[in-house]
Protein backbone atom coordinates (compact mmCIF):
# COMPACT_ATOMS: atom_id res chain seq x y z
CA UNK A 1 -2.34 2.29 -12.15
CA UNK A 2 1.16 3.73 -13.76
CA UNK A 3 0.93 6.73 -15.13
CA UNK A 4 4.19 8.10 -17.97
CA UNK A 5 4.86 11.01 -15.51
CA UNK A 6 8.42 13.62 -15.64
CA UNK A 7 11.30 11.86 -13.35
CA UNK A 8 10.67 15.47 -11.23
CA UNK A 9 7.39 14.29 -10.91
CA UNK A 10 7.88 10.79 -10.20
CA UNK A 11 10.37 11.93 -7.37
CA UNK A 12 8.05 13.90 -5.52
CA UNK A 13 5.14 11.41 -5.91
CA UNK A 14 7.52 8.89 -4.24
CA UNK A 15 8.01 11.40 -1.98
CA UNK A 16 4.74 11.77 -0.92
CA UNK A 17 4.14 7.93 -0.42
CA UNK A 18 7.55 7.90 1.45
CA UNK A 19 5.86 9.91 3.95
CA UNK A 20 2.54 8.39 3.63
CA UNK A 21 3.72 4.76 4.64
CA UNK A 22 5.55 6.68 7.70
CA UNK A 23 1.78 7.72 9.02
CA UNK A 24 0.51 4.58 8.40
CA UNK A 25 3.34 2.74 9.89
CA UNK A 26 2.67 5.07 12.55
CA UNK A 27 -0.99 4.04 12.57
CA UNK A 28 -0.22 0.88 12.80
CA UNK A 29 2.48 0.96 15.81
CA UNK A 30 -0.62 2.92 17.72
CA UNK A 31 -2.96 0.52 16.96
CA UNK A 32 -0.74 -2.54 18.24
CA UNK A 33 -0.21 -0.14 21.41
CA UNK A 34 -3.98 -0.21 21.91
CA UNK A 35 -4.27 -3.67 21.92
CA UNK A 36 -5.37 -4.03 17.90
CA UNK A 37 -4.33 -7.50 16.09
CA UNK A 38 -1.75 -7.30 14.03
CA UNK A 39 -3.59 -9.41 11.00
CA UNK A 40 -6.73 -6.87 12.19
CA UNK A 41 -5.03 -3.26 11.39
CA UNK A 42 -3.70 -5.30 7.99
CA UNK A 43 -6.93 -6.15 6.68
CA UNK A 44 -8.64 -3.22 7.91
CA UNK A 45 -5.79 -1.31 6.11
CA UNK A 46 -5.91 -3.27 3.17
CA UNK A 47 -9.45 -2.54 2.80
CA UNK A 48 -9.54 1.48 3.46
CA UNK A 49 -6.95 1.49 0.73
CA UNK A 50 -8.45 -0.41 -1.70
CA UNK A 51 -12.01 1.71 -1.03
CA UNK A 52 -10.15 4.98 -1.51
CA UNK A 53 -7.94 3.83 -4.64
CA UNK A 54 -11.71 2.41 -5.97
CA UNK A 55 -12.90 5.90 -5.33
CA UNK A 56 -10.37 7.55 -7.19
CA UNK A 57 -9.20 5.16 -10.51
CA UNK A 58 -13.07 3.25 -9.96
CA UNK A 59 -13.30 -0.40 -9.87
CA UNK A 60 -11.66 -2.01 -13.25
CA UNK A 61 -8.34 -0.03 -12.61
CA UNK A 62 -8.25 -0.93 -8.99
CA UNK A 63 -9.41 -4.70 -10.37
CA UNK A 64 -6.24 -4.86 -13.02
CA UNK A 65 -4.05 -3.85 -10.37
CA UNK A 66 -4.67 -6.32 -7.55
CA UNK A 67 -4.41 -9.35 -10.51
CA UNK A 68 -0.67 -8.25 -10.57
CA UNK A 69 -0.30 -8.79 -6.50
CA UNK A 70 0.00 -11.90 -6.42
CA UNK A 71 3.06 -12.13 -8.35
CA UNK A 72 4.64 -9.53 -6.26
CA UNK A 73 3.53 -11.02 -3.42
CA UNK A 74 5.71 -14.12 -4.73
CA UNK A 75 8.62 -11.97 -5.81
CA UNK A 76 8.73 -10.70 -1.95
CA UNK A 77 8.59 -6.90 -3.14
CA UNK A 78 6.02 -6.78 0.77
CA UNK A 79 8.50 -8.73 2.64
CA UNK A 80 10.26 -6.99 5.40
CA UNK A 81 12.38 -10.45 6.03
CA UNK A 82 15.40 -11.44 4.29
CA UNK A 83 14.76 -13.54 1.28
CA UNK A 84 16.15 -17.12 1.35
């Protein structure tokens, strides 16, 4: 799902999901306000994000990225807690 883009262009799509995760961290501070699960809004998240990026790159792009999660996952790149 990378894309050889001008750094101009790479800056403002960074940017744009800069400002993105702010409305969904938003979101998500609403949604724990309103009594929502944590692990819920996550999922649910998780889910609306994958449909959309399946909408827009279809299925076997979408598919090659999430096989690279895991790793990151491992690598903490998600982790909002120090690493050990």
């Amino acid at each position: 799902m990378t894309h050889s883009r001008t750094p101009a262009l790479d800056d403002a799509v960074a940017e744009q999901q800069l400002a993105a995760l702010a409305y969904v961290n938003e979101a998500y501070a609403e949604a724990i306000l309103a009594g929502i699960e944590s692990a819920s809004f996550a999922h649910a998240a998780l889910s609306a994000a994958l449909r959309e990026l399946i909408a827009t790159h279809g299925e076997e792009r979408v598919a090659s990225f999430v096989e690279r999660l895991p790793a990151r996952v491992r690598d903490g790149e998600f982790s909002c807690r120090a690493k050990h």
